[in-house]
PDB file of N, CA and C in Angstrom:
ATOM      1  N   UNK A   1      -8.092 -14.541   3.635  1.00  0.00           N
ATOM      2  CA  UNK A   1      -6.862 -14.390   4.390  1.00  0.00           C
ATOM      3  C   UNK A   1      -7.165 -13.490   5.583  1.00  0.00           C
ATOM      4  N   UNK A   2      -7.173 -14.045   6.746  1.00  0.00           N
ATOM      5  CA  UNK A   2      -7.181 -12.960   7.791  1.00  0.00           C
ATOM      6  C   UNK A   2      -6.148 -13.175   8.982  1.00  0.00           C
ATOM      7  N   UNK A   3      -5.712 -12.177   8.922  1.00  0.00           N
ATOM      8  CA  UNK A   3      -4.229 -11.414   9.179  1.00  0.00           C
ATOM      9  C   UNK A   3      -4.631 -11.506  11.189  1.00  0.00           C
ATOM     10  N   UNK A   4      -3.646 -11.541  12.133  1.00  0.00           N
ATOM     11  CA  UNK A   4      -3.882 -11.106  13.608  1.00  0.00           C
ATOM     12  C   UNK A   4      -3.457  -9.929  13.904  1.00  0.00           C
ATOM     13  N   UNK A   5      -3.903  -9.096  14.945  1.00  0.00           N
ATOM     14  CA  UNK A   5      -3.453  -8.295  15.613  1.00  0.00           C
ATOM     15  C   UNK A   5      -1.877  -7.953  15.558  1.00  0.00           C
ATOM     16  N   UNK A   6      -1.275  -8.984  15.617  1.00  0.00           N
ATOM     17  CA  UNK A   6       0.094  -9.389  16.181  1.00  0.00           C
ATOM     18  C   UNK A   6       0.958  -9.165  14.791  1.00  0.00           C
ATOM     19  N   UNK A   7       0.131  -9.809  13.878  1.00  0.00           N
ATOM     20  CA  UNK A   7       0.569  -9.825  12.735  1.00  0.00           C
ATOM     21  C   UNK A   7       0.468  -8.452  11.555  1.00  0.00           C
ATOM     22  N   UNK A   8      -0.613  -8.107  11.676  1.00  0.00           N
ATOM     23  CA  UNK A   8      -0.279  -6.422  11.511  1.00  0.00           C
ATOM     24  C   UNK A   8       0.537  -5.547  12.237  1.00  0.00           C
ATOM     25  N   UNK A   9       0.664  -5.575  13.107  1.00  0.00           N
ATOM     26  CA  UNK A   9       1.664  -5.029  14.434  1.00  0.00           C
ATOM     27  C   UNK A   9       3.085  -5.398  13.309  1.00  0.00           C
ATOM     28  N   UNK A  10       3.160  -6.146  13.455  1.00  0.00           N
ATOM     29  CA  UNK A  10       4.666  -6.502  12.975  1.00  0.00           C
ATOM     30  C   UNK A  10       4.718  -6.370  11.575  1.00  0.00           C
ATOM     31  N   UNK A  11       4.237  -6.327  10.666  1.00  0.00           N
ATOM     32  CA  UNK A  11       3.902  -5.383   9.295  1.00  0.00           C
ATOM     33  C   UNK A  11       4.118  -4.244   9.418  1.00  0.00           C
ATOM     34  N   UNK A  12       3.268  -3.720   9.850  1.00  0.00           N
ATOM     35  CA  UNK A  12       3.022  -1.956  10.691  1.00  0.00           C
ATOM     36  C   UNK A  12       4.713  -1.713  10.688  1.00  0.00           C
ATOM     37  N   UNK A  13       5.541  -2.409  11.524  1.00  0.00           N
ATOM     38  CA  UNK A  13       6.802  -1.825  12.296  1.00  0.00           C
ATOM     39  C   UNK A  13       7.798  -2.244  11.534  1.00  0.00           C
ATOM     40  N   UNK A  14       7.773  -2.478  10.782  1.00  0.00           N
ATOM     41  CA  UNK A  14       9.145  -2.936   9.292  1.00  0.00           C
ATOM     42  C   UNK A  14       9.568  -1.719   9.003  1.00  0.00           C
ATOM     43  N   UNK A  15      10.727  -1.409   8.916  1.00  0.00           N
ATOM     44  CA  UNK A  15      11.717  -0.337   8.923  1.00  0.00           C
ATOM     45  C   UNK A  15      12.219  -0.292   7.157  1.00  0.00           C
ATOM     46  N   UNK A  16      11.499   0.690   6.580  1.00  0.00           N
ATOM     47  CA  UNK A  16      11.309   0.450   4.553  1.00  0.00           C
ATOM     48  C   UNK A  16      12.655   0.816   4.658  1.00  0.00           C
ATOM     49  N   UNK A  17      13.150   1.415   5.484  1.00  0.00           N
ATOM     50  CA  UNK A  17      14.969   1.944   4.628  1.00  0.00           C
ATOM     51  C   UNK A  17      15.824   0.618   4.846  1.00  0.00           C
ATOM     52  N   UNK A  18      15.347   0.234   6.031  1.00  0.00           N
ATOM     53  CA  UNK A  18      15.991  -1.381   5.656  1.00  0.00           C
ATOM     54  C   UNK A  18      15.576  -2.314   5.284  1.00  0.00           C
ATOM     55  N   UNK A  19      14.819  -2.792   4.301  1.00  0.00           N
ATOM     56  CA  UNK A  19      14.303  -3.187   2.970  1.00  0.00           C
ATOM     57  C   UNK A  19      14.479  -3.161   2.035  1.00  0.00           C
ATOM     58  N   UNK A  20      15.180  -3.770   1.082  1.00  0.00           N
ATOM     59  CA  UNK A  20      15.764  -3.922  -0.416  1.00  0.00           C
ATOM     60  C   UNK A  20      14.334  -3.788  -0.823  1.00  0.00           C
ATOM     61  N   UNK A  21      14.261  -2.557  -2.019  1.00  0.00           N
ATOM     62  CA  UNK A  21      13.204  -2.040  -2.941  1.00  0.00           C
ATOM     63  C   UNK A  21      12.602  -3.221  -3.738  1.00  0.00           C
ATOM     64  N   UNK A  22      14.064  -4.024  -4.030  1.00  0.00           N
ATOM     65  CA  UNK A  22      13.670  -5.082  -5.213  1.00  0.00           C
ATOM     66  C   UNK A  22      13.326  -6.201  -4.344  1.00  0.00           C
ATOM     67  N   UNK A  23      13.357  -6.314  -3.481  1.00  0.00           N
ATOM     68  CA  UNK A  23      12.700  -7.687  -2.670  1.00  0.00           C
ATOM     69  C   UNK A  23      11.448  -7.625  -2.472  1.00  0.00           C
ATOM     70  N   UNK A  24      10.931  -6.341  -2.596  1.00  0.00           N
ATOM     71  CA  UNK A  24       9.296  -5.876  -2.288  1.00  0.00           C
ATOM     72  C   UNK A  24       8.391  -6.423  -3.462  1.00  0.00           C
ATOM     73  N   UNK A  25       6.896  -6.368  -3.419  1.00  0.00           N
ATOM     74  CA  UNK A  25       6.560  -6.938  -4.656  1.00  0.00           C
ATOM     75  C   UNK A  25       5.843  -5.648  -5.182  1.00  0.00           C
ATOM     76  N   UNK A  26       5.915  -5.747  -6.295  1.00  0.00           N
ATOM     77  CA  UNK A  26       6.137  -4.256  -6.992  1.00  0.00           C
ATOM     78  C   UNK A  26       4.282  -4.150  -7.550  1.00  0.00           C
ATOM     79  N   UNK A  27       3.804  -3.414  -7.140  1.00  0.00           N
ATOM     80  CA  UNK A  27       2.531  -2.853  -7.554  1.00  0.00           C
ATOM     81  C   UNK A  27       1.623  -2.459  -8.501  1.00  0.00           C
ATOM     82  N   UNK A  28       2.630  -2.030  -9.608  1.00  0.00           N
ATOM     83  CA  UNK A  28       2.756  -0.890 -10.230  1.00  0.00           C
ATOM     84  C   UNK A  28       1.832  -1.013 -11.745  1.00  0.00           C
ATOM     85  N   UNK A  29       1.643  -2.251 -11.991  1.00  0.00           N
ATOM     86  CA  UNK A  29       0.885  -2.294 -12.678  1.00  0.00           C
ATOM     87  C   UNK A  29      -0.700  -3.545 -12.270  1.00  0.00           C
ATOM     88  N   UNK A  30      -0.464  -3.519 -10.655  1.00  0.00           N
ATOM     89  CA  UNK A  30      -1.820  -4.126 -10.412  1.00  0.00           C
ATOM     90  C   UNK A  30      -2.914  -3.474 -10.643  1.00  0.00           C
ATOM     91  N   UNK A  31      -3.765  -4.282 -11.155  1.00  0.00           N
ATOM     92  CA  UNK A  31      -5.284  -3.778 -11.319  1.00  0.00           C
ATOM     93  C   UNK A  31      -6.394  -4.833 -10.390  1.00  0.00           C
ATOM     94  N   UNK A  32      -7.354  -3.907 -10.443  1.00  0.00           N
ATOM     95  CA  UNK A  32      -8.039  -4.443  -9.589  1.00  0.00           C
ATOM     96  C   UNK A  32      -9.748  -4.691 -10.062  1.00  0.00           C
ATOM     97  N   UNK A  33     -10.353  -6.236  -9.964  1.00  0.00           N
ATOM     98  CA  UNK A  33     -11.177  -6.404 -10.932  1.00  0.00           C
ATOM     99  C   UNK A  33     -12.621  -6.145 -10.051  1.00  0.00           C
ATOM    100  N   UNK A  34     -13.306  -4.853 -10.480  1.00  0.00           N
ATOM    101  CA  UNK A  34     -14.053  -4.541  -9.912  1.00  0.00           C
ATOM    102  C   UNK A  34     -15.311  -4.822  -9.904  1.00  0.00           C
ATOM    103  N   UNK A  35     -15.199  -6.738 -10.964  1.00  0.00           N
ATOM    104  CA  UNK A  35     -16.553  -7.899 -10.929  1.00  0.00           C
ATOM    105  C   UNK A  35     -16.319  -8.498  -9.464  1.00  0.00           C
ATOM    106  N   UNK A  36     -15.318  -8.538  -8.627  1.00  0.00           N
ATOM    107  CA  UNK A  36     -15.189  -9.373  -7.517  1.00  0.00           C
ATOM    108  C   UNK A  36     -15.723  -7.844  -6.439  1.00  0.00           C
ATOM    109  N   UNK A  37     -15.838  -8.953  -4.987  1.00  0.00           N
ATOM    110  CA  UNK A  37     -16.438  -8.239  -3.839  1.00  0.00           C
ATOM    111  C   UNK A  37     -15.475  -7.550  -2.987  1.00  0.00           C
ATOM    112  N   UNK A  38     -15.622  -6.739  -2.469  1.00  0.00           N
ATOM    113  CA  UNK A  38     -14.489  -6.040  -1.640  1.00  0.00           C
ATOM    114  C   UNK A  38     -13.471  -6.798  -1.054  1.00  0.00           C
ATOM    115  N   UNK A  39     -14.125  -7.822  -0.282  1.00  0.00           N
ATOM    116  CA  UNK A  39     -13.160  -8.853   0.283  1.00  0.00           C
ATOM    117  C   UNK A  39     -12.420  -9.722  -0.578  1.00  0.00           C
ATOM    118  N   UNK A  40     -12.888  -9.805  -1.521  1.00  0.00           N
ATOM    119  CA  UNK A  40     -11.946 -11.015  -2.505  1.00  0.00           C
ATOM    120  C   UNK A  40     -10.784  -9.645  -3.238  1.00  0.00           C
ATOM    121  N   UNK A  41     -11.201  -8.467  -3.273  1.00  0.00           N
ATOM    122  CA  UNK A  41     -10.085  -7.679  -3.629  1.00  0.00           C
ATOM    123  C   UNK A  41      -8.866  -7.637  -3.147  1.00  0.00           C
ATOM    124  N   UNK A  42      -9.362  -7.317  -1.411  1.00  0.00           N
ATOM    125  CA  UNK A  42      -8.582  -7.202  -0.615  1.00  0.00           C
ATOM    126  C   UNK A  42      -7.673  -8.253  -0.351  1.00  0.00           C
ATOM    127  N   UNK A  43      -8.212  -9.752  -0.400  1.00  0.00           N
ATOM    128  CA  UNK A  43      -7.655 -10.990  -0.313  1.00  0.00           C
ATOM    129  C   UNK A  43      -6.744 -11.085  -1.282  1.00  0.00           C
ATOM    130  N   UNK A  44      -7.054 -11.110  -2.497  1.00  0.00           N
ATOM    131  CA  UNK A  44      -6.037 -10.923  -3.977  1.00  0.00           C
ATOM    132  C   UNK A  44      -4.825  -9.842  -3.749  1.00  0.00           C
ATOM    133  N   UNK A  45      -5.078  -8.833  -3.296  1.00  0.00           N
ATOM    134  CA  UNK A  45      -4.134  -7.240  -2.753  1.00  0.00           C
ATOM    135  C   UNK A  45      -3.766  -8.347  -1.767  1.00  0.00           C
ATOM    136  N   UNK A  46      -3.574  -8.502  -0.409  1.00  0.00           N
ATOM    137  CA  UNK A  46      -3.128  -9.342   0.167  1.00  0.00           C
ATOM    138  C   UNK A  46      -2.142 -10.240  -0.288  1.00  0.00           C
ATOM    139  N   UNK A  47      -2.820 -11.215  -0.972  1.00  0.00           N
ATOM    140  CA  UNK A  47      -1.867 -12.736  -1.508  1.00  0.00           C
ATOM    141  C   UNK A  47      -0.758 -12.146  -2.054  1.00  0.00           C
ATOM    142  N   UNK A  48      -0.707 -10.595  -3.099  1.00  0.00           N
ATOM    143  CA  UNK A  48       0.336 -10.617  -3.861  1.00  0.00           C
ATOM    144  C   UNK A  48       1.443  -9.505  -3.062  1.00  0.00           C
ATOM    145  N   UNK A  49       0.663  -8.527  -2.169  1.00  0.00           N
ATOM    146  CA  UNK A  49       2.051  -7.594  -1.685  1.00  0.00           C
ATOM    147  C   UNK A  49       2.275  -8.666  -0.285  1.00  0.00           C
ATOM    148  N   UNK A  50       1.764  -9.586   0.341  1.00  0.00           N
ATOM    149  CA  UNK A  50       2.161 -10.129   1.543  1.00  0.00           C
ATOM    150  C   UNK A  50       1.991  -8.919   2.475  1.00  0.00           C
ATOM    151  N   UNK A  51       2.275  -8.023   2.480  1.00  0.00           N
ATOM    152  CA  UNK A  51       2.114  -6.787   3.669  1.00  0.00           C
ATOM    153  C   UNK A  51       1.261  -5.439   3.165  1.00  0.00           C
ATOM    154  N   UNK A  52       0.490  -5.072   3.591  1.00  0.00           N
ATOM    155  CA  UNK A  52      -0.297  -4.205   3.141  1.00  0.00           C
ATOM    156  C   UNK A  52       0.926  -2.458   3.412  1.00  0.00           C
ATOM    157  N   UNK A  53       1.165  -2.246   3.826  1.00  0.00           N
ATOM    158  CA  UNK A  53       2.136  -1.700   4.697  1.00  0.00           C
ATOM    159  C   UNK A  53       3.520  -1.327   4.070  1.00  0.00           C
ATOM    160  N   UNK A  54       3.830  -2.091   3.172  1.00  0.00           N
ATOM    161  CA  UNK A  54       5.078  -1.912   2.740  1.00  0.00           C
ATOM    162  C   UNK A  54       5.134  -3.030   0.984  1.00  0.00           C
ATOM    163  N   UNK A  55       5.489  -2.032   0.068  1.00  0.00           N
ATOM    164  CA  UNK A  55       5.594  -2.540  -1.626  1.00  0.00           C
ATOM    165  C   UNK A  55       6.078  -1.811  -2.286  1.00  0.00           C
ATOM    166  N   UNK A  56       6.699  -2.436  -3.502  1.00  0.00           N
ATOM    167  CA  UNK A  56       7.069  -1.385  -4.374  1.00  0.00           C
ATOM    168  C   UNK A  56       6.393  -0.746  -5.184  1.00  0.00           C
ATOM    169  N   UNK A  57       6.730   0.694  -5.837  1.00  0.00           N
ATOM    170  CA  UNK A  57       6.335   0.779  -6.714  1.00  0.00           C
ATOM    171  C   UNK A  57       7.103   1.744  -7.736  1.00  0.00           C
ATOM    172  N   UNK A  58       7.233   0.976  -9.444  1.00  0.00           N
ATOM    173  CA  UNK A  58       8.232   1.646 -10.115  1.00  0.00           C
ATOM    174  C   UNK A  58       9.558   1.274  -9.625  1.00  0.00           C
ATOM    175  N   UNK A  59      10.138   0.614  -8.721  1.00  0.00           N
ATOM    176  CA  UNK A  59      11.609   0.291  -8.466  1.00  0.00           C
ATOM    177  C   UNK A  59      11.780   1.054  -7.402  1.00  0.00           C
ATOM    178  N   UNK A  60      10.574   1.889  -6.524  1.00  0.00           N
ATOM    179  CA  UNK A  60      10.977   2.453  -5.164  1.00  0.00           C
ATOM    180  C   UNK A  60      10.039   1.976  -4.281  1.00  0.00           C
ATOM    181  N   UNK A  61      10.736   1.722  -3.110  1.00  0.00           N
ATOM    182  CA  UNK A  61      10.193   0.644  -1.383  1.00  0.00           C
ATOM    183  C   UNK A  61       9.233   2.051  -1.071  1.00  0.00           C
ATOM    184  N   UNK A  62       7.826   2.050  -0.810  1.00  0.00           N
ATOM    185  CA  UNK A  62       6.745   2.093  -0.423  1.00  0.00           C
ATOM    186  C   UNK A  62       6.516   2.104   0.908  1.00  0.00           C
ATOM    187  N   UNK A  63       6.261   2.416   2.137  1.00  0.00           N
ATOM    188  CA  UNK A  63       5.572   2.308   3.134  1.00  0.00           C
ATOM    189  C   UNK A  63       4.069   3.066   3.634  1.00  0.00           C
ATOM    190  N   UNK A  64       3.282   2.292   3.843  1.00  0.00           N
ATOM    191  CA  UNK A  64       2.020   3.306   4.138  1.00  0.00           C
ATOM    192  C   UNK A  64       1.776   3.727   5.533  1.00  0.00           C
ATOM    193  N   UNK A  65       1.247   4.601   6.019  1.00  0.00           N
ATOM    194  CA  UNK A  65       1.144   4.766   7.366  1.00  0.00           C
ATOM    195  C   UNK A  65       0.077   5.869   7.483  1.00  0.00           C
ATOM    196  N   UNK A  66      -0.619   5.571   8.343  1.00  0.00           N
ATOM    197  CA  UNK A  66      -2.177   6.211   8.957  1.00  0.00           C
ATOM    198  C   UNK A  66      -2.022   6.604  10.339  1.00  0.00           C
ATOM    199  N   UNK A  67      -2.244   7.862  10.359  1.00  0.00           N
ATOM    200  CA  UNK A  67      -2.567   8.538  11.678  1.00  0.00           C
ATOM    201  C   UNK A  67      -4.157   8.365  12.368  1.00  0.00           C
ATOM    202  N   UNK A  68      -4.583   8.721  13.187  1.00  0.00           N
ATOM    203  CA  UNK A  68      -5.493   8.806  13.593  1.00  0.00           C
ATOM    204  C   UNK A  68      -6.363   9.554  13.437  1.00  0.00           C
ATOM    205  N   UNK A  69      -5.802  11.039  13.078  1.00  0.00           N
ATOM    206  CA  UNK A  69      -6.581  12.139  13.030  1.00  0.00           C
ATOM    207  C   UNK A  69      -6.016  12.987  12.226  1.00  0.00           C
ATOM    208  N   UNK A  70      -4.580  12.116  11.331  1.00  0.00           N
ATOM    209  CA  UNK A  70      -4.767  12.621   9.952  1.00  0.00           C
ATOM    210  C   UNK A  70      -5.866  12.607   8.614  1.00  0.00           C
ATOM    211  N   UNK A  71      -5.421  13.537   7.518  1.00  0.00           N
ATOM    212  CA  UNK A  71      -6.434  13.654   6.493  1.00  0.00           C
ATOM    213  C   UNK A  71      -6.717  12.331   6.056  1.00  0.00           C
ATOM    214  N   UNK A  72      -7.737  11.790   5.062  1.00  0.00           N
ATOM    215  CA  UNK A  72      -7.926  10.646   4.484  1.00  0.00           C
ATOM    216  C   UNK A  72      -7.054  10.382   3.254  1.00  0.00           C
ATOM    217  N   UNK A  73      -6.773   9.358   3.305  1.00  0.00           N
ATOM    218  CA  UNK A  73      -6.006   8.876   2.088  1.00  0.00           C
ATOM    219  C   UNK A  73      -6.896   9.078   0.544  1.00  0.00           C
ATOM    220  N   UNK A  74      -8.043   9.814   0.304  1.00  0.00           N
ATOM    221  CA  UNK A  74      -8.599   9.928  -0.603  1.00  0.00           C
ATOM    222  C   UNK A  74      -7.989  12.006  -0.569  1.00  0.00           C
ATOM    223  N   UNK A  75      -8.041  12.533   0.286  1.00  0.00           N
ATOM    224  CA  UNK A  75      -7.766  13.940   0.102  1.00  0.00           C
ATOM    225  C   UNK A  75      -6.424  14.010  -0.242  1.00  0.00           C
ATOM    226  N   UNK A  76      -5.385  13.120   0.715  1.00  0.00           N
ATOM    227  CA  UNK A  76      -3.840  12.904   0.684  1.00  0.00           C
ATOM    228  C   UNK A  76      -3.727  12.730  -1.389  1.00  0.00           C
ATOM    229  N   UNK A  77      -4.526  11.285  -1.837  1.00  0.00           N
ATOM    230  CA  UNK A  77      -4.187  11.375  -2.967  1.00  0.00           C
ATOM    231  C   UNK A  77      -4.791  12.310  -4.056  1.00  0.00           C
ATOM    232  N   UNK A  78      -5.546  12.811  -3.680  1.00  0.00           N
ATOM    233  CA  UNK A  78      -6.422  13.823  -4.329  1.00  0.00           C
ATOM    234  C   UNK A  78      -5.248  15.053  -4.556  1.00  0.00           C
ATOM    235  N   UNK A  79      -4.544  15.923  -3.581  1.00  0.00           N
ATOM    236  CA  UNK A  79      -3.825  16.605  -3.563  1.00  0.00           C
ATOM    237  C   UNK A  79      -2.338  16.157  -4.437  1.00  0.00           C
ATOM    238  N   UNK A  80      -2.103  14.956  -3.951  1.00  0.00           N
ATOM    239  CA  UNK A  80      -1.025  14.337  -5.104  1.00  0.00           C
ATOM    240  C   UNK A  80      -1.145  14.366  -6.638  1.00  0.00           C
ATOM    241  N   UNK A  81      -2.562  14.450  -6.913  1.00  0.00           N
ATOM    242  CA  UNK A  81      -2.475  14.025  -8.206  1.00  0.00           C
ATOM    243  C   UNK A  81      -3.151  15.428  -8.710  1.00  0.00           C
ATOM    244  N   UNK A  82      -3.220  16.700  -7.608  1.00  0.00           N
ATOM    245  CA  UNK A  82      -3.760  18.031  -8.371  1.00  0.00           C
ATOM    246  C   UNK A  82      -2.419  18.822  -8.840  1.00  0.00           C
ATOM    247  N   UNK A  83      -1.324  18.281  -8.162  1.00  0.00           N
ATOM    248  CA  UNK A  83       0.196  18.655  -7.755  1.00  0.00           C
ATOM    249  C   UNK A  83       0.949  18.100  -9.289  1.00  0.00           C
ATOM    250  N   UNK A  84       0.756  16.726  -9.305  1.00  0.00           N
ATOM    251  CA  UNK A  84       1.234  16.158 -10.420  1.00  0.00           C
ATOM    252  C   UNK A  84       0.477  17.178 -11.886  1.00  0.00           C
ATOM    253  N   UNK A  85      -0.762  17.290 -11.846  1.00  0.00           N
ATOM    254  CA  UNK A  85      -1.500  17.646 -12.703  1.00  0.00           C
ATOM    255  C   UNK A  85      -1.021  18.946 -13.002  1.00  0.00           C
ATOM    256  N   UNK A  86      -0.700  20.520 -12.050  1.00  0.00           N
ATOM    257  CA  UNK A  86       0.013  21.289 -12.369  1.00  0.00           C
ATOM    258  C   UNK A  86       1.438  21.437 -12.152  1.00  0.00           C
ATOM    259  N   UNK A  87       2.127  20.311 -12.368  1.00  0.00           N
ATOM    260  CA  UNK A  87       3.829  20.273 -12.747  1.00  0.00           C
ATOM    261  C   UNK A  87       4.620  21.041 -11.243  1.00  0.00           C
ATOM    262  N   UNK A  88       3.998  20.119 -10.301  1.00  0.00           N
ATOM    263  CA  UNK A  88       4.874  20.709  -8.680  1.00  0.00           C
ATOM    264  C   UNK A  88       5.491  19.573  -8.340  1.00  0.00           C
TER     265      UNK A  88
END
């Protein structure tokens, strides 16, 4: 599946508060089979949220968003889950 410019653009700019939670496709118990190649992951992640950008998860609308010269999404979740881990 490969996505255009144009077409991420307009993913990218979907407004999650106006988005029904339950219309999203919910995440929450995808797994991901780590016998396939990066690209067939990504393709499978693809086919099932339709937008990389915006999904549910647990019954709440999701949006992702990347700065340029924000932290990495590995420190971002790293800190989430040291937070969860001591009850903040």
């Amino acid at each position: 599946m490969k996505l255009t410019t144009q077409e991420l653009e307009q993913m990218r700019s979907v407004d999650i508060g106006a988005v029904a939670a339950e219309s999203l496709p919910d995440v929450s118990g995808m797994t991901f089979d780590n016998a396939l190649s990066r690209k067939e992951r990504i393709t499978r992640f693809l086919q099932t949220v339709k937008n990389p950008y915006c999904f549910c998860i647990g019954g709440v609308g999701v949006k992702i968003e990347f700065a340029e010269s924000g932290p990495s999404l590995q420190d971002k979740l790293t800190d989430f889950l040291l937070r969860q881990r001591s009850g903040l």
